[in-house]
C-alpha atoms as a PDB file:
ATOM      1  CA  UNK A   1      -6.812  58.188  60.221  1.00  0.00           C
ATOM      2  CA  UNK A   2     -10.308  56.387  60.485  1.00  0.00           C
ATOM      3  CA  UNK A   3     -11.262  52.770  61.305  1.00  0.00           C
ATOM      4  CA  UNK A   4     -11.510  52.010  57.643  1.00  0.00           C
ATOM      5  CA  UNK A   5      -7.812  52.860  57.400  1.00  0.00           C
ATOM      6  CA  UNK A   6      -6.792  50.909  60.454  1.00  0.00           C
ATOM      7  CA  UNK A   7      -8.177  47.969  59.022  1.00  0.00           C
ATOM      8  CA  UNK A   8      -7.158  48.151  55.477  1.00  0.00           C
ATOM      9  CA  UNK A   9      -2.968  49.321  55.823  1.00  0.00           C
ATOM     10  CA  UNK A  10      -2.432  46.433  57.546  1.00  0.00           C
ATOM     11  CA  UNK A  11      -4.514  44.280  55.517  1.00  0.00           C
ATOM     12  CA  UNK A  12      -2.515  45.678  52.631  1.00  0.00           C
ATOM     13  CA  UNK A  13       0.771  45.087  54.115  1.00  0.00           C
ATOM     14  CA  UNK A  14       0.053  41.750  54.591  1.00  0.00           C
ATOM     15  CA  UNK A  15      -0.708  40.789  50.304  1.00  0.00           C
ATOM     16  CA  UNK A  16       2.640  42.809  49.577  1.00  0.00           C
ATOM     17  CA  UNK A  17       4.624  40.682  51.928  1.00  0.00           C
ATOM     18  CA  UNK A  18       2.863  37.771  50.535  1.00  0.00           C
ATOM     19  CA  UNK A  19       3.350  38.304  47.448  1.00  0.00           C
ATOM     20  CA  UNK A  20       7.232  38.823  47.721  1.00  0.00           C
ATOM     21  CA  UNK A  21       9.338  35.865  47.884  1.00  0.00           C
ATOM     22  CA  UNK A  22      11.922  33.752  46.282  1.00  0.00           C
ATOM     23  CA  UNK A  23      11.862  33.399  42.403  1.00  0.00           C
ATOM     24  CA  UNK A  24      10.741  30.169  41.203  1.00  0.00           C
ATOM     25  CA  UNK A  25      13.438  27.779  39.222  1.00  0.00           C
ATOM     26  CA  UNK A  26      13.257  27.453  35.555  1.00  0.00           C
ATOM     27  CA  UNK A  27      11.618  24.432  34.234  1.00  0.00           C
ATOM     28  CA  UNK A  28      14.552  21.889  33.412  1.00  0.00           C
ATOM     29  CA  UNK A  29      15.246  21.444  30.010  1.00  0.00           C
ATOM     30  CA  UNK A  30      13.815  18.875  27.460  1.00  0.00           C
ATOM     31  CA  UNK A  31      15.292  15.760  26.984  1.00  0.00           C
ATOM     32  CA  UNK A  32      16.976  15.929  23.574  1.00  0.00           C
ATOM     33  CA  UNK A  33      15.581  14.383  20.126  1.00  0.00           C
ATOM     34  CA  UNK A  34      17.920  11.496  18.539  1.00  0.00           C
ATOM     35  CA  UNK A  35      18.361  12.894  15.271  1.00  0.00           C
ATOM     36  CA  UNK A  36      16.167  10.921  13.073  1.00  0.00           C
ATOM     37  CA  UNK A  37      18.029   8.414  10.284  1.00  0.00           C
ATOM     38  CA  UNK A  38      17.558   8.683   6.880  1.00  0.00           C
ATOM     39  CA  UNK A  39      15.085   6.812   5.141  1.00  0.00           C
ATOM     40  CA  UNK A  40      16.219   4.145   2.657  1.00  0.00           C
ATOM     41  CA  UNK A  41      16.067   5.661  -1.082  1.00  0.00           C
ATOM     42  CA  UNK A  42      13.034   4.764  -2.615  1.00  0.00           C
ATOM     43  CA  UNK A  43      12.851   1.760  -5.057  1.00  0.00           C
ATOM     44  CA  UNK A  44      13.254   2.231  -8.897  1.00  0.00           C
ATOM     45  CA  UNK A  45      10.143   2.040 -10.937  1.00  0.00           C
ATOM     46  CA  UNK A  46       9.474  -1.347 -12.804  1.00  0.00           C
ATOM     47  CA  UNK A  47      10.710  -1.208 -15.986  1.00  0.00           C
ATOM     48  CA  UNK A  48       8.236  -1.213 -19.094  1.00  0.00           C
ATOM     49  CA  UNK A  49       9.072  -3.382 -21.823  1.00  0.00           C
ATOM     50  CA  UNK A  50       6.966  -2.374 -24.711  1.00  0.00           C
ATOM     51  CA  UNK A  51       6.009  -5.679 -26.384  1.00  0.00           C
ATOM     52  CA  UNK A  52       3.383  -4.475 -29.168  1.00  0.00           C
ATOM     53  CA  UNK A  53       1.953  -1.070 -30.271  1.00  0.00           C
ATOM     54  CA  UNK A  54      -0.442   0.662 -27.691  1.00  0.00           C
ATOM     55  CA  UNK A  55      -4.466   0.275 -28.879  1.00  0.00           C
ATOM     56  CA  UNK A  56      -6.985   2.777 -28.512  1.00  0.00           C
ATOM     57  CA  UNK A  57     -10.271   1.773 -28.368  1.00  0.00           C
ATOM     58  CA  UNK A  58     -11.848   3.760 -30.909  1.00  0.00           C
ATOM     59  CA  UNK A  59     -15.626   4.193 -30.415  1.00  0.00           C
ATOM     60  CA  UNK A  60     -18.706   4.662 -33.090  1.00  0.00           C
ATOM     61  CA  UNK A  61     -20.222   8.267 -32.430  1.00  0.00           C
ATOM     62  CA  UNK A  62     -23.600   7.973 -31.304  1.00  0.00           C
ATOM     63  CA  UNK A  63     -26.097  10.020 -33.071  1.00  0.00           C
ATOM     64  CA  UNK A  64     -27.868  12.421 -31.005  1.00  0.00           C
ATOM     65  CA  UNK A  65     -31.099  11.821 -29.082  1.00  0.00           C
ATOM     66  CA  UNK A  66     -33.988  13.301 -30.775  1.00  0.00           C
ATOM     67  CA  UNK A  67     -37.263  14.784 -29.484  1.00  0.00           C
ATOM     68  CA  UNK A  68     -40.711  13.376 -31.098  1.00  0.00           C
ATOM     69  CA  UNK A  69     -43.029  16.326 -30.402  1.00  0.00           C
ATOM     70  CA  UNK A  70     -45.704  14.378 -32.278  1.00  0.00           C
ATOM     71  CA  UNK A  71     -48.545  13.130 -29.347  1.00  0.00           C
ATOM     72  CA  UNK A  72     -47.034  15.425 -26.600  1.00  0.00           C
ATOM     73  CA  UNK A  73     -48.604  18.193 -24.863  1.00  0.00           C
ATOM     74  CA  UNK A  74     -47.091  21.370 -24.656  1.00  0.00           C
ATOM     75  CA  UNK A  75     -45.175  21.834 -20.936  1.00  0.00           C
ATOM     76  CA  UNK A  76     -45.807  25.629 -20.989  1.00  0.00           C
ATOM     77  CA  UNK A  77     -49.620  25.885 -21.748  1.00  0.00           C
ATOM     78  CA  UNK A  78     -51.514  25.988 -19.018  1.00  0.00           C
ATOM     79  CA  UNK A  79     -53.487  22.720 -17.368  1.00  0.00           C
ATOM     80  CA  UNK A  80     -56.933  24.627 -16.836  1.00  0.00           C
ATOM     81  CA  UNK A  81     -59.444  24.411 -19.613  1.00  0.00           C
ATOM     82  CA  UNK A  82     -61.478  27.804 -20.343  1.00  0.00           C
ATOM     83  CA  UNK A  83     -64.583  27.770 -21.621  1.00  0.00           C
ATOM     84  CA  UNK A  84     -66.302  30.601 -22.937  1.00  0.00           C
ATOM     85  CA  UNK A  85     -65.635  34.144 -21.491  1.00  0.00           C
ATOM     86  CA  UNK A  86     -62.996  35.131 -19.164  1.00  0.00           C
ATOM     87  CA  UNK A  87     -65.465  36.610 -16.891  1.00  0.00           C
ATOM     88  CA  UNK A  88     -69.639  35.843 -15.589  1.00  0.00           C
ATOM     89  CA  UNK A  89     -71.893  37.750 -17.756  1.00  0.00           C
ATOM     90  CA  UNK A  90     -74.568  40.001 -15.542  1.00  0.00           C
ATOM     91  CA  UNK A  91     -77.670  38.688 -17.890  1.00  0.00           C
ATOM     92  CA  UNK A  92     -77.224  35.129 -16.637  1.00  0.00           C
ATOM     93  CA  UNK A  93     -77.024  36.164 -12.677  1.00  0.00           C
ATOM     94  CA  UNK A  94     -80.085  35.739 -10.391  1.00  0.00           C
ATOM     95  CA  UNK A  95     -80.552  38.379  -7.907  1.00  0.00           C
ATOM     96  CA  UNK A  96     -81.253  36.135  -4.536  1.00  0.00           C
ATOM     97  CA  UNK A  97     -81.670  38.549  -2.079  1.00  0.00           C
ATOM     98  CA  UNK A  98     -81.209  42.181  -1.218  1.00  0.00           C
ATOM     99  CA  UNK A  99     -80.057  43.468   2.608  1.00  0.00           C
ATOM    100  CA  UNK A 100     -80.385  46.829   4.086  1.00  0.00           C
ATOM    101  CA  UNK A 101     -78.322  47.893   6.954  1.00  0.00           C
ATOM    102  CA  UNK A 102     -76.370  50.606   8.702  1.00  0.00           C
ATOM    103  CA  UNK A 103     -74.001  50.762   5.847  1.00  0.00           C
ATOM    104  CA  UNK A 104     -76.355  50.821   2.866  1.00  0.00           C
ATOM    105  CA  UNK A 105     -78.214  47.976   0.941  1.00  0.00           C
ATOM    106  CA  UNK A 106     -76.129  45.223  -0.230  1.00  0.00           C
ATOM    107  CA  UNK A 107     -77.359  42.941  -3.419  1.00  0.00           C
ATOM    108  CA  UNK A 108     -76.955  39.072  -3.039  1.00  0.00           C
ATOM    109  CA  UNK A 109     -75.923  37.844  -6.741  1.00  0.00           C
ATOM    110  CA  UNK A 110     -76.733  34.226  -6.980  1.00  0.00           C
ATOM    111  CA  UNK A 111     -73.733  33.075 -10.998  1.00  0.00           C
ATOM    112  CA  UNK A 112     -75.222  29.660 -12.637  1.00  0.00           C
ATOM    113  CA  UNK A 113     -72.530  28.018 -11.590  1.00  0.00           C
ATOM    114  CA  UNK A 114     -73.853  28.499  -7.925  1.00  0.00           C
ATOM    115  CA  UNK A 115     -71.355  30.837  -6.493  1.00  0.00           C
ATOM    116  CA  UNK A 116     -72.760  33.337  -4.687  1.00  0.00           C
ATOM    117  CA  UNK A 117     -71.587  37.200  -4.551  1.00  0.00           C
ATOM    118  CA  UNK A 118     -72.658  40.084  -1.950  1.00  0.00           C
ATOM    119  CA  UNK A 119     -71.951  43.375  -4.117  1.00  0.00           C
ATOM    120  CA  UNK A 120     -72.699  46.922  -3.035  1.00  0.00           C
ATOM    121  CA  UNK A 121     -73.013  49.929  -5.743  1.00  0.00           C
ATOM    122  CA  UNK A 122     -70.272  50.559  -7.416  1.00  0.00           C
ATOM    123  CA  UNK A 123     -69.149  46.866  -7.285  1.00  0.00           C
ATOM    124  CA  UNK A 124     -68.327  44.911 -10.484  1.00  0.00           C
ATOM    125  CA  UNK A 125     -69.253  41.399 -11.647  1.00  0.00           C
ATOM    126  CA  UNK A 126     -68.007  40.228 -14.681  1.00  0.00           C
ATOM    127  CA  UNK A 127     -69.524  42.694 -17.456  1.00  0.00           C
ATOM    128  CA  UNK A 128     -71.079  44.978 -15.706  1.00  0.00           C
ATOM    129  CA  UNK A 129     -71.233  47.151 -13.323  1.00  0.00           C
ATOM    130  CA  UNK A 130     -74.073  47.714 -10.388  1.00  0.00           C
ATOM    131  CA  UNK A 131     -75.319  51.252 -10.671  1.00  0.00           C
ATOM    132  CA  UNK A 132     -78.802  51.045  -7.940  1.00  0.00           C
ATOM    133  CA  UNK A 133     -80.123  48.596  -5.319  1.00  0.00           C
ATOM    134  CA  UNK A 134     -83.750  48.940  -4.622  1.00  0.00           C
ATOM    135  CA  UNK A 135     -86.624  47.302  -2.967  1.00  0.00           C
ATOM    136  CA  UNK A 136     -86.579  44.751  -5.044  1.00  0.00           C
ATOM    137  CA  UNK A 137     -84.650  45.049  -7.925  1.00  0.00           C
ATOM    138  CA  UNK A 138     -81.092  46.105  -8.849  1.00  0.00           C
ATOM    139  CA  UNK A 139     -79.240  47.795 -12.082  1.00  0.00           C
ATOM    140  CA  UNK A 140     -76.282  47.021 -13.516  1.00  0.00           C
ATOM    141  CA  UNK A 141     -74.625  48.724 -16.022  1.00  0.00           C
ATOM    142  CA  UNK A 142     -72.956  46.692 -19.035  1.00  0.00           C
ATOM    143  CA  UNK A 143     -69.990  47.221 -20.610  1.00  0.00           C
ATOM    144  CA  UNK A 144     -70.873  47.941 -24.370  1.00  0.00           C
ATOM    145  CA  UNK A 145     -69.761  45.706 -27.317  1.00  0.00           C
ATOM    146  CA  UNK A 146     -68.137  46.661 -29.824  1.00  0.00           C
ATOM    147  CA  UNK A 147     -70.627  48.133 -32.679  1.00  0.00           C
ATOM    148  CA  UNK A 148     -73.427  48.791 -29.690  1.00  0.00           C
ATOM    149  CA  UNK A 149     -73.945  51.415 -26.799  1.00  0.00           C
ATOM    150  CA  UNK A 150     -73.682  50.880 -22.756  1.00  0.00           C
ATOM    151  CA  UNK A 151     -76.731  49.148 -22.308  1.00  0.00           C
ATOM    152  CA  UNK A 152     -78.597  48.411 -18.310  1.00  0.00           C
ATOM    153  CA  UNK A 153     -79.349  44.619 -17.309  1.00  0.00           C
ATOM    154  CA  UNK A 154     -82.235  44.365 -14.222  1.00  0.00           C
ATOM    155  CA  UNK A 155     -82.454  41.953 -12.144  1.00  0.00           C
ATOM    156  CA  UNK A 156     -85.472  41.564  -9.962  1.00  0.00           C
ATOM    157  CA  UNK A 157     -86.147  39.029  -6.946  1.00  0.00           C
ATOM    158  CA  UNK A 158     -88.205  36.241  -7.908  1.00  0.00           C
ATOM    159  CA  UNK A 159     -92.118  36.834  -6.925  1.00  0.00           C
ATOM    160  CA  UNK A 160     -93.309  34.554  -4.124  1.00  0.00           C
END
């Protein structure tokens, strides 16, 4: 046997004996209930003399409400006004500037309303689309009307 079993059988001897012993007594019993009494029988209900004829309130009808659409605005159109075409036409740009770099030239589009647009070609803006950026002017091609042929809108930068 090693000194690890030395130690521990007698260590283990020791719980087992500990843990034998005498049983422990039941709990004593619970005192016992007094069986409850019986609750006095409920009164009778008041008696109802009828003394005239029941009345039911009998009510007008109400006509429904109605709707006066007359001077109302319609809740499903929409708030914002549009005015004139859905999208900027290309003759009414002004071509602002035009910026070569690593990636190619880029045109600066300057809309009368005064927003501005950096387009590449290829790019779209409203009607047309830009075909050529060059030293100083660009091309757009427009999309054609009905009746007419594709037509090409320059735009040059203003002379100093």
């Amino acid at each position: 046997m090693t000194a690890r079993g030395l130690v521990a059988a007698p260590l283990l001897g020791a719980a087992l004996l500990a843990g034998c012993g005498a049983p422990t007594p039941p709990p004593p019993p619970a005192a016992a209930r007094p069986a409850p009494t019986p609750a006095a029988p409920p009164a009778p209900p008041p008696a109802v003399v009828p003394s005239a004829p029941a009345v039911e309130a009998v009510l007008p009808a109400e006509p429904p409400p109605t709707y006066e659409v007359r001077g109302r605005r319609d809740p499903f159109e929409t708030l914002e006004v549009r005015e004139g075409s859905s999208s900027p036409l290309v003759a009414s740009a002004r071509l602002t500037g035009i910026v070569r770099g690593a990636q190619g030239p880029l045109a600066l589009i300057e809309m009368p309303d005064g927003l501005g647009y950096v387009l590449r070609p290829g790019d779209t803006l409203g009607d047309g689309r830009l075909v050529e950026i060059g030293a100083d002017s660009v091309v757009f091609r427009v999309a054609p009307r009905p009746g007419s042929a594709a037509s090409r809108v320059v735009l040059r930068l203003p002379g100093d």
